[in-house]
PDB file of N, CA and C in Angstrom:
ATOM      1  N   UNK A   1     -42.150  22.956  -6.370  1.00  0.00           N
ATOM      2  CA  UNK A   1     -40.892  23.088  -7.067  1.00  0.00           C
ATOM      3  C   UNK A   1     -39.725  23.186  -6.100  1.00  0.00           C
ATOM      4  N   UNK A   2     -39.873  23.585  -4.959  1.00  0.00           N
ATOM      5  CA  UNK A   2     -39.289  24.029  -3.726  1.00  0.00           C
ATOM      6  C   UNK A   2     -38.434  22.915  -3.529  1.00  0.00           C
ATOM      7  N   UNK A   3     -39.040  21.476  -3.235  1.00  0.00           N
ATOM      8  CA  UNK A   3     -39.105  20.250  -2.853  1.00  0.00           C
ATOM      9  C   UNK A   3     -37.742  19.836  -3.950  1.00  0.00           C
ATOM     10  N   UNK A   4     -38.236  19.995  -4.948  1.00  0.00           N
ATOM     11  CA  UNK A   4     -37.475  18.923  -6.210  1.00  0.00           C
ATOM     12  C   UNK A   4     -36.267  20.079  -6.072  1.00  0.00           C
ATOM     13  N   UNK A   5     -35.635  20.926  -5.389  1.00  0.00           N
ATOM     14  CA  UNK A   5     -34.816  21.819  -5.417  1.00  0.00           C
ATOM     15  C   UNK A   5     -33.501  20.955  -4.749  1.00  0.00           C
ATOM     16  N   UNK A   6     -34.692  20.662  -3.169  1.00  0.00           N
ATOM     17  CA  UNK A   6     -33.964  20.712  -1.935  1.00  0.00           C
ATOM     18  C   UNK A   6     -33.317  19.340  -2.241  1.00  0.00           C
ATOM     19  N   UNK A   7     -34.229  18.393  -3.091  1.00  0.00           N
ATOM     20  CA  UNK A   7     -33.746  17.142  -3.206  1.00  0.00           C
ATOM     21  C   UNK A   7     -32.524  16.874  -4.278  1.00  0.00           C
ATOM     22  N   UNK A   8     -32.497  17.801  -4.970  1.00  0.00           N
ATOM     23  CA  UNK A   8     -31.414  17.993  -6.206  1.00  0.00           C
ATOM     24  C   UNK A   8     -30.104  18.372  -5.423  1.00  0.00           C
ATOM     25  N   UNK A   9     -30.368  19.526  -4.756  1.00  0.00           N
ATOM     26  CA  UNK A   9     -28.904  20.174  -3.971  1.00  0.00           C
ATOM     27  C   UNK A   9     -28.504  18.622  -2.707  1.00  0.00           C
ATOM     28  N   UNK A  10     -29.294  17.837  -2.095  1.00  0.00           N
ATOM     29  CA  UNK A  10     -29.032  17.151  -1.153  1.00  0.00           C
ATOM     30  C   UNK A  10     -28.654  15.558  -2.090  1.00  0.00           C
ATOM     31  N   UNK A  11     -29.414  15.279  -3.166  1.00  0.00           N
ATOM     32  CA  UNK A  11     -28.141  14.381  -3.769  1.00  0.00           C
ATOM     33  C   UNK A  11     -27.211  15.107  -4.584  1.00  0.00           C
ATOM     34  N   UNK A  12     -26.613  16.029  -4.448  1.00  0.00           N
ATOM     35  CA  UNK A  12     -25.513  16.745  -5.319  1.00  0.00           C
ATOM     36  C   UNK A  12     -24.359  16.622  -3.954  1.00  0.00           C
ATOM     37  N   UNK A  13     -24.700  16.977  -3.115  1.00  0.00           N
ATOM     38  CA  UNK A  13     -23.609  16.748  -1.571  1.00  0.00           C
ATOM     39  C   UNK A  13     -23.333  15.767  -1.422  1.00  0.00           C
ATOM     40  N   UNK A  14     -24.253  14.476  -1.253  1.00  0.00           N
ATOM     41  CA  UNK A  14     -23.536  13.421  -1.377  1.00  0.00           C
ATOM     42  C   UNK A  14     -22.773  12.613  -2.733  1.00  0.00           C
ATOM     43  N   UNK A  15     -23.567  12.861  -3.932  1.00  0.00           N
ATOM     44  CA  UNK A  15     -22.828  12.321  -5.376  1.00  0.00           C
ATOM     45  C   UNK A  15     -21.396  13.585  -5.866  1.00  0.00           C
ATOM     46  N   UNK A  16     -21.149  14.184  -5.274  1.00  0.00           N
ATOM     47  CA  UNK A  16     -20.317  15.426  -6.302  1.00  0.00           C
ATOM     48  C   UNK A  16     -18.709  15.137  -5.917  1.00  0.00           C
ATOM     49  N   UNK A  17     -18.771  14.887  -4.510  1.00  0.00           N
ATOM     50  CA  UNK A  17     -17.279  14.900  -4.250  1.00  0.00           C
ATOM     51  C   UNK A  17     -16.885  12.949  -4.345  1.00  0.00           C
ATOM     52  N   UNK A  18     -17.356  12.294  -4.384  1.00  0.00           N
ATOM     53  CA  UNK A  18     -17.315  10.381  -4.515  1.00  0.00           C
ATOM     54  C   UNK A  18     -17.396  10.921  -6.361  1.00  0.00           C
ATOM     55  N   UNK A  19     -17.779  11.380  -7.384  1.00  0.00           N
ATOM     56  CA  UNK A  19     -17.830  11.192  -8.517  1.00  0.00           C
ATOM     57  C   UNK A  19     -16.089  12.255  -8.947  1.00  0.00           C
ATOM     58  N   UNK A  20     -15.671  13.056  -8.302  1.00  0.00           N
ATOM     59  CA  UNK A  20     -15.008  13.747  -8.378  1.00  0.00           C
ATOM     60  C   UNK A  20     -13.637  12.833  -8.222  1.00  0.00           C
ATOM     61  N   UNK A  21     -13.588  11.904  -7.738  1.00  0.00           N
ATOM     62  CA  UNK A  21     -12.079  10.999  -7.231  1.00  0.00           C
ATOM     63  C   UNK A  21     -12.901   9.419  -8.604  1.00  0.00           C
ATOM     64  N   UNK A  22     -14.170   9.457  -9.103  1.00  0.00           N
ATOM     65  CA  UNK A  22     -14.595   8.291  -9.668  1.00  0.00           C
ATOM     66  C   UNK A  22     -14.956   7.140  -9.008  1.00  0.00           C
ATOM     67  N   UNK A  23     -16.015   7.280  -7.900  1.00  0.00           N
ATOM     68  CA  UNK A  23     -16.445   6.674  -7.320  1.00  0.00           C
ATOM     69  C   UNK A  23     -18.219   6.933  -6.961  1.00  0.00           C
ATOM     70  N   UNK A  24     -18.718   6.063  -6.937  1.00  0.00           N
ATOM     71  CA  UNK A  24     -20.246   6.047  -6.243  1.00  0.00           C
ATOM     72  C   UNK A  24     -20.120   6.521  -4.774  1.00  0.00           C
ATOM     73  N   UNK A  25     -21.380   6.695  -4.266  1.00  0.00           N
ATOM     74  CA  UNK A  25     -21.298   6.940  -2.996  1.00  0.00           C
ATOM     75  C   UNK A  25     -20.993   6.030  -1.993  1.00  0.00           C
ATOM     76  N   UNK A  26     -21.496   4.904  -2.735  1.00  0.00           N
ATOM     77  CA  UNK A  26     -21.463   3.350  -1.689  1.00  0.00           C
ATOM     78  C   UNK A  26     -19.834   3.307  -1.796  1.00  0.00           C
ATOM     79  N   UNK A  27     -19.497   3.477  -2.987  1.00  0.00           N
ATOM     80  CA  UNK A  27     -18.156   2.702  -3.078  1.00  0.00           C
ATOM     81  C   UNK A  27     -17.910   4.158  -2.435  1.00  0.00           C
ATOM     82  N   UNK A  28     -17.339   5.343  -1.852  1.00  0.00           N
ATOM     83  CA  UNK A  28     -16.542   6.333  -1.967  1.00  0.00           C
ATOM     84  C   UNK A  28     -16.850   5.781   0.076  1.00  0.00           C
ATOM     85  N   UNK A  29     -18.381   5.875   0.286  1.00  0.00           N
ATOM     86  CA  UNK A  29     -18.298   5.512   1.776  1.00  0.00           C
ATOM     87  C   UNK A  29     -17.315   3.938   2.072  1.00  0.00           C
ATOM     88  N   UNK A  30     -17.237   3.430   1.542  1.00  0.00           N
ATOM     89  CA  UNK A  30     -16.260   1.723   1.914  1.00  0.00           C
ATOM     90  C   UNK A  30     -15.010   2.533   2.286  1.00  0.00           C
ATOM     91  N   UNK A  31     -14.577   3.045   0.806  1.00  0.00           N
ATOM     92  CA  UNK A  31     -12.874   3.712   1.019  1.00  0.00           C
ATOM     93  C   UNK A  31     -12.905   4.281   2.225  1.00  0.00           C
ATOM     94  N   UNK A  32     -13.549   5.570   2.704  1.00  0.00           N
ATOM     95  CA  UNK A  32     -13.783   6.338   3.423  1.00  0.00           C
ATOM     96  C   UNK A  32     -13.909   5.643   4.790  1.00  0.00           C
ATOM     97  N   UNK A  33     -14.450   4.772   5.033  1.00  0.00           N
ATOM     98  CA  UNK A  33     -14.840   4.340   6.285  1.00  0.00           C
ATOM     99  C   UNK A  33     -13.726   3.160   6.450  1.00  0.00           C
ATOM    100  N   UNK A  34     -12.969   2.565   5.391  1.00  0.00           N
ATOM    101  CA  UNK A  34     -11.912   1.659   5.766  1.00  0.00           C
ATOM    102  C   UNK A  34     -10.693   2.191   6.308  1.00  0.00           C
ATOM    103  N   UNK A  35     -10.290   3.761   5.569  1.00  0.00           N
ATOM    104  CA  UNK A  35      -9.343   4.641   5.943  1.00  0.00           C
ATOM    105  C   UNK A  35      -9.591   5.171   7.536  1.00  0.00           C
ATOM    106  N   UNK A  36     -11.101   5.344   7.960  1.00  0.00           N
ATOM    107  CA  UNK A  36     -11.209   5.866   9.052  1.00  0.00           C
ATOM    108  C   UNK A  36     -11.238   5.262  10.047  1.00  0.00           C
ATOM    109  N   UNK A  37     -11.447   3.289   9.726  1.00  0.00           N
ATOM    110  CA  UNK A  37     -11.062   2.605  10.499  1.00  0.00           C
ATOM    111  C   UNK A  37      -9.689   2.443  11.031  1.00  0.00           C
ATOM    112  N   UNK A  38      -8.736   1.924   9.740  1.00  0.00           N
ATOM    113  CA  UNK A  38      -7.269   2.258   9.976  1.00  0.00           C
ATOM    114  C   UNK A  38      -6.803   2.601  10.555  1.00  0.00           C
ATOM    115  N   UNK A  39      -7.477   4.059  10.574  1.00  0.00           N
ATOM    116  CA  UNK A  39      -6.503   5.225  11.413  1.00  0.00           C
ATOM    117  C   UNK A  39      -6.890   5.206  13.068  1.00  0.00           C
ATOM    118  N   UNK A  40      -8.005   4.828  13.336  1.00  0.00           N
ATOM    119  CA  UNK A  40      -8.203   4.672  14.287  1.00  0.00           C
ATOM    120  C   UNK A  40      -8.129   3.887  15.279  1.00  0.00           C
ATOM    121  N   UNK A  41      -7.612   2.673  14.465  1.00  0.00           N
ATOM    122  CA  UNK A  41      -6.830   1.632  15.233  1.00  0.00           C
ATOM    123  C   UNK A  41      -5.584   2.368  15.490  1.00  0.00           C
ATOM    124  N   UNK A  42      -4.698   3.045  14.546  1.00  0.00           N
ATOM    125  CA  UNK A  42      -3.153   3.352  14.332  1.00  0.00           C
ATOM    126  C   UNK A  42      -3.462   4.169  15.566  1.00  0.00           C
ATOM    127  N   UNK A  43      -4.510   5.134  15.828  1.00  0.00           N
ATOM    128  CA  UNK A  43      -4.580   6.245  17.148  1.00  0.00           C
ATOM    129  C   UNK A  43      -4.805   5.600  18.498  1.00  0.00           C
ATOM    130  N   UNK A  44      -5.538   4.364  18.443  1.00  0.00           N
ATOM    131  CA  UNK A  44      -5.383   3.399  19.443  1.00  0.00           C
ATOM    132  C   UNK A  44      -4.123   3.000  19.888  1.00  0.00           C
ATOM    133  N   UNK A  45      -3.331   2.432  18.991  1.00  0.00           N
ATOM    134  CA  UNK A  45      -1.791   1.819  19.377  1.00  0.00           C
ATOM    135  C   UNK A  45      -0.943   3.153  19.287  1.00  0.00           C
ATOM    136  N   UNK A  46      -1.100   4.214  18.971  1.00  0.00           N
ATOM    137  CA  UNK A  46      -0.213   5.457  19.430  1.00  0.00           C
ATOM    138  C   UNK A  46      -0.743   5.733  21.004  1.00  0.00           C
ATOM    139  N   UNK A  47      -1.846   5.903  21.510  1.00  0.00           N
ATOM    140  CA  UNK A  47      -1.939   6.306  22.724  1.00  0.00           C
ATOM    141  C   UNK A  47      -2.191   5.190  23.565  1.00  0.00           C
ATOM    142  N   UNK A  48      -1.802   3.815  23.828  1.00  0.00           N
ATOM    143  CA  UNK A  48      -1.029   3.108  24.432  1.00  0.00           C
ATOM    144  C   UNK A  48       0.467   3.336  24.047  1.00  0.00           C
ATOM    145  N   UNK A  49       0.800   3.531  23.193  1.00  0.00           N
ATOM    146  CA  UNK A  49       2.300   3.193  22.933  1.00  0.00           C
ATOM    147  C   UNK A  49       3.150   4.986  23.545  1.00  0.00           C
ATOM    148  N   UNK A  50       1.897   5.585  23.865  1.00  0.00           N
ATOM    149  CA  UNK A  50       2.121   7.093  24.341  1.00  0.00           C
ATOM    150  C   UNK A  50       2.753   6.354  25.966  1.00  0.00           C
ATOM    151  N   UNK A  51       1.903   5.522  26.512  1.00  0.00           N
ATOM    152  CA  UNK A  51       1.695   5.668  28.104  1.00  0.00           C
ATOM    153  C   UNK A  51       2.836   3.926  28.322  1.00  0.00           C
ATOM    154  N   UNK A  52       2.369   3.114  27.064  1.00  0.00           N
ATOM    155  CA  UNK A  52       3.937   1.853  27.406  1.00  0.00           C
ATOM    156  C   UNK A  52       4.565   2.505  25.780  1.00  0.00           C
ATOM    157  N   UNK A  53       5.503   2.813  26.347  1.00  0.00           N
ATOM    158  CA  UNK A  53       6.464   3.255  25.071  1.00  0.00           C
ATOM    159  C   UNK A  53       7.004   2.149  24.292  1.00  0.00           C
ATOM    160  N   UNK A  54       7.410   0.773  24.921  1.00  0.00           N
ATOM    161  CA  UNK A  54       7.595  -0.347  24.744  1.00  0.00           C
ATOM    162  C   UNK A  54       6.714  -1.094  23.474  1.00  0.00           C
ATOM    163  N   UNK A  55       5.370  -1.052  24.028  1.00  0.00           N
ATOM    164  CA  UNK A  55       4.505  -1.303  22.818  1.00  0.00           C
ATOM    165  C   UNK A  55       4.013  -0.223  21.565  1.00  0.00           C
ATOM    166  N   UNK A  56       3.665  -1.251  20.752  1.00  0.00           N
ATOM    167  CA  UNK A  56       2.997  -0.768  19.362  1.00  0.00           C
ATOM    168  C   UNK A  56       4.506   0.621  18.752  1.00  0.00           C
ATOM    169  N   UNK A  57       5.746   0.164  19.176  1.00  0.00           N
ATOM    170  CA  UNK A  57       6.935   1.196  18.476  1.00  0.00           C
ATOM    171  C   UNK A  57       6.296   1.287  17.310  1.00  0.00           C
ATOM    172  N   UNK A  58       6.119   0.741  16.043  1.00  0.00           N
ATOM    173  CA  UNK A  58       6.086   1.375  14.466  1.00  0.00           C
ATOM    174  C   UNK A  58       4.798   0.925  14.136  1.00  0.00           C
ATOM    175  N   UNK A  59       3.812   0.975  14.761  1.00  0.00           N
ATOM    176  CA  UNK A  59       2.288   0.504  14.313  1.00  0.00           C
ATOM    177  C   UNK A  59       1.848   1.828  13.884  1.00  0.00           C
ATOM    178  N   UNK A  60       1.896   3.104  14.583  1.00  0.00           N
ATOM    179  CA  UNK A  60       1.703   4.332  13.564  1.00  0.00           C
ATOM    180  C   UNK A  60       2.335   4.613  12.911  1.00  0.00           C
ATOM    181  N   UNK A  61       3.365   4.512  12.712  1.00  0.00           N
ATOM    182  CA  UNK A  61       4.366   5.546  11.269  1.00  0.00           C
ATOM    183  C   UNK A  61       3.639   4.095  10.511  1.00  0.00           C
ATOM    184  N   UNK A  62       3.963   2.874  10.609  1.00  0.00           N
ATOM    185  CA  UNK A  62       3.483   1.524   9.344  1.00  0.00           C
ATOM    186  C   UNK A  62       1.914   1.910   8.853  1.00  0.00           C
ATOM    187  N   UNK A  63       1.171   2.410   9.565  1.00  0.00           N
ATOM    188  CA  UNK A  63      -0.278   2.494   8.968  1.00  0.00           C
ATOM    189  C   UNK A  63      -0.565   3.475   8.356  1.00  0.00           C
ATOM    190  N   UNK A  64       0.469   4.886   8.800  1.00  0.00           N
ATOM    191  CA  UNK A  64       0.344   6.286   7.743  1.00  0.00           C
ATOM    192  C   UNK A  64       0.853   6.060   6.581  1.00  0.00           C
ATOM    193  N   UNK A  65       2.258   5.340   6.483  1.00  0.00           N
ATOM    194  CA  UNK A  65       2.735   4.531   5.561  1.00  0.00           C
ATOM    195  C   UNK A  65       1.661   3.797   4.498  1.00  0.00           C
ATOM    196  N   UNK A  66       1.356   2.756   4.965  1.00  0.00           N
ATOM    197  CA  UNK A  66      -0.081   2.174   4.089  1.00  0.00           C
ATOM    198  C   UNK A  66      -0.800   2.855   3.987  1.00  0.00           C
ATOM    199  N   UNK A  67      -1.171   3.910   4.334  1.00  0.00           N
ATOM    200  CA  UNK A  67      -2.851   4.251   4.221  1.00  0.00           C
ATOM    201  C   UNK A  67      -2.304   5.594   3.113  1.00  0.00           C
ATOM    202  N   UNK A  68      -0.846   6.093   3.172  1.00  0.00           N
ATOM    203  CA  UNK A  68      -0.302   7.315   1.990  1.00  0.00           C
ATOM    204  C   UNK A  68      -0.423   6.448   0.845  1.00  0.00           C
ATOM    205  N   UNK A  69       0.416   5.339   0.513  1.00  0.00           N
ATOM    206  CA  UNK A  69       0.448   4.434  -0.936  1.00  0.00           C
ATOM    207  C   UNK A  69      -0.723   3.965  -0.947  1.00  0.00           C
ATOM    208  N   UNK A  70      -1.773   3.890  -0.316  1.00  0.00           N
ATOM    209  CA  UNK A  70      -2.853   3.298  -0.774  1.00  0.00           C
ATOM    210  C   UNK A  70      -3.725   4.067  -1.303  1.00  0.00           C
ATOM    211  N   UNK A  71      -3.843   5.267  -0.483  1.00  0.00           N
ATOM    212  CA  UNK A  71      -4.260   6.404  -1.428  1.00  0.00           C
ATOM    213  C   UNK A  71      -3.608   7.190  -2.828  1.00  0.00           C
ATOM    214  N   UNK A  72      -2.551   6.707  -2.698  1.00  0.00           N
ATOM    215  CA  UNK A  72      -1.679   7.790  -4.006  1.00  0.00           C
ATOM    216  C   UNK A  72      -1.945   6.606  -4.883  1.00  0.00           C
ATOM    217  N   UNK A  73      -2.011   5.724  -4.934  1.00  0.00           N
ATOM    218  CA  UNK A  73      -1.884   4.419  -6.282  1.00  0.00           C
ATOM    219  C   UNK A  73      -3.228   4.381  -6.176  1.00  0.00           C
ATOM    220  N   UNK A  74      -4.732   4.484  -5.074  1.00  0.00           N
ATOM    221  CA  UNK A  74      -5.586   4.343  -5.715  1.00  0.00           C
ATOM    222  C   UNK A  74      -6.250   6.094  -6.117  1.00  0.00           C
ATOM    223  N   UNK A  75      -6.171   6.726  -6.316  1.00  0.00           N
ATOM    224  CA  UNK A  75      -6.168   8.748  -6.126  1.00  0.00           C
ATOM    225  C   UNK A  75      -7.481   9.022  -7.199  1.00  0.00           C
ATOM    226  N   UNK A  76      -7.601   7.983  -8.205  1.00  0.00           N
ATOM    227  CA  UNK A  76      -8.829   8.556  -9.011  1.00  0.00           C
ATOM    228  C   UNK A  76      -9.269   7.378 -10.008  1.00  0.00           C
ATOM    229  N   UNK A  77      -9.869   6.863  -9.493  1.00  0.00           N
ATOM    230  CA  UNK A  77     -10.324   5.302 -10.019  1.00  0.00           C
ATOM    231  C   UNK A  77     -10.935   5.354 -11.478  1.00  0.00           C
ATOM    232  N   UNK A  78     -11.318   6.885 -12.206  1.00  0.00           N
ATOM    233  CA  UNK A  78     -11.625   6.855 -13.254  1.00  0.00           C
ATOM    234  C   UNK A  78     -10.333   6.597 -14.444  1.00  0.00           C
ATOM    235  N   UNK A  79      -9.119   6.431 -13.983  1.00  0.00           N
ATOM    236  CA  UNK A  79      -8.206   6.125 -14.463  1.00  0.00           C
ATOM    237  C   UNK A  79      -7.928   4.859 -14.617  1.00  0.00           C
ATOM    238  N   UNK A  80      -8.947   3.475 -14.530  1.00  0.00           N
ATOM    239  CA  UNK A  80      -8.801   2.590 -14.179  1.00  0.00           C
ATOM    240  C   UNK A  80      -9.085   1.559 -15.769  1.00  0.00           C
TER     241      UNK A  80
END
């Protein structure tokens, strides 16, 4: 019984917070991992643009930009 416990609480961690915004897990990891790509390009061209100030001027404020409206217009897909 132990077993069917551990396996209930361990798909509840991954299904609870992706069903909570109206999403699957597959679909909640895409969003999730496209946003974390994003940003990590945007942290790339901030720390060159740290050391040539010259380059990448508005490539971070433009991607926090996109990545705020993309989240606020998409915020809970069960509204869809």
């Amino acid at each position: 019984m132990q077993n069917h416990s551990i396996i209930s609480n361990v798909n509840r961690a991954f299904s609870e917070h992706p069903a909570s915004v109206g999403e699957s897990y597959s679909e909640h990891f895409v969003t999730a991992g496209g946003f974390g790509w994003a940003l990590f390009k945007a942290s790339c061209a901030c720390f060159v643009h740290a050391v040539l100030p010259f380059a990448f001027e508005k490539t971070g404020s433009k991607a926090i930009t996109a990545l705020h409206t993309r989240m606020v217009s998409n915020r809970d897909r069960r509204h869809d």
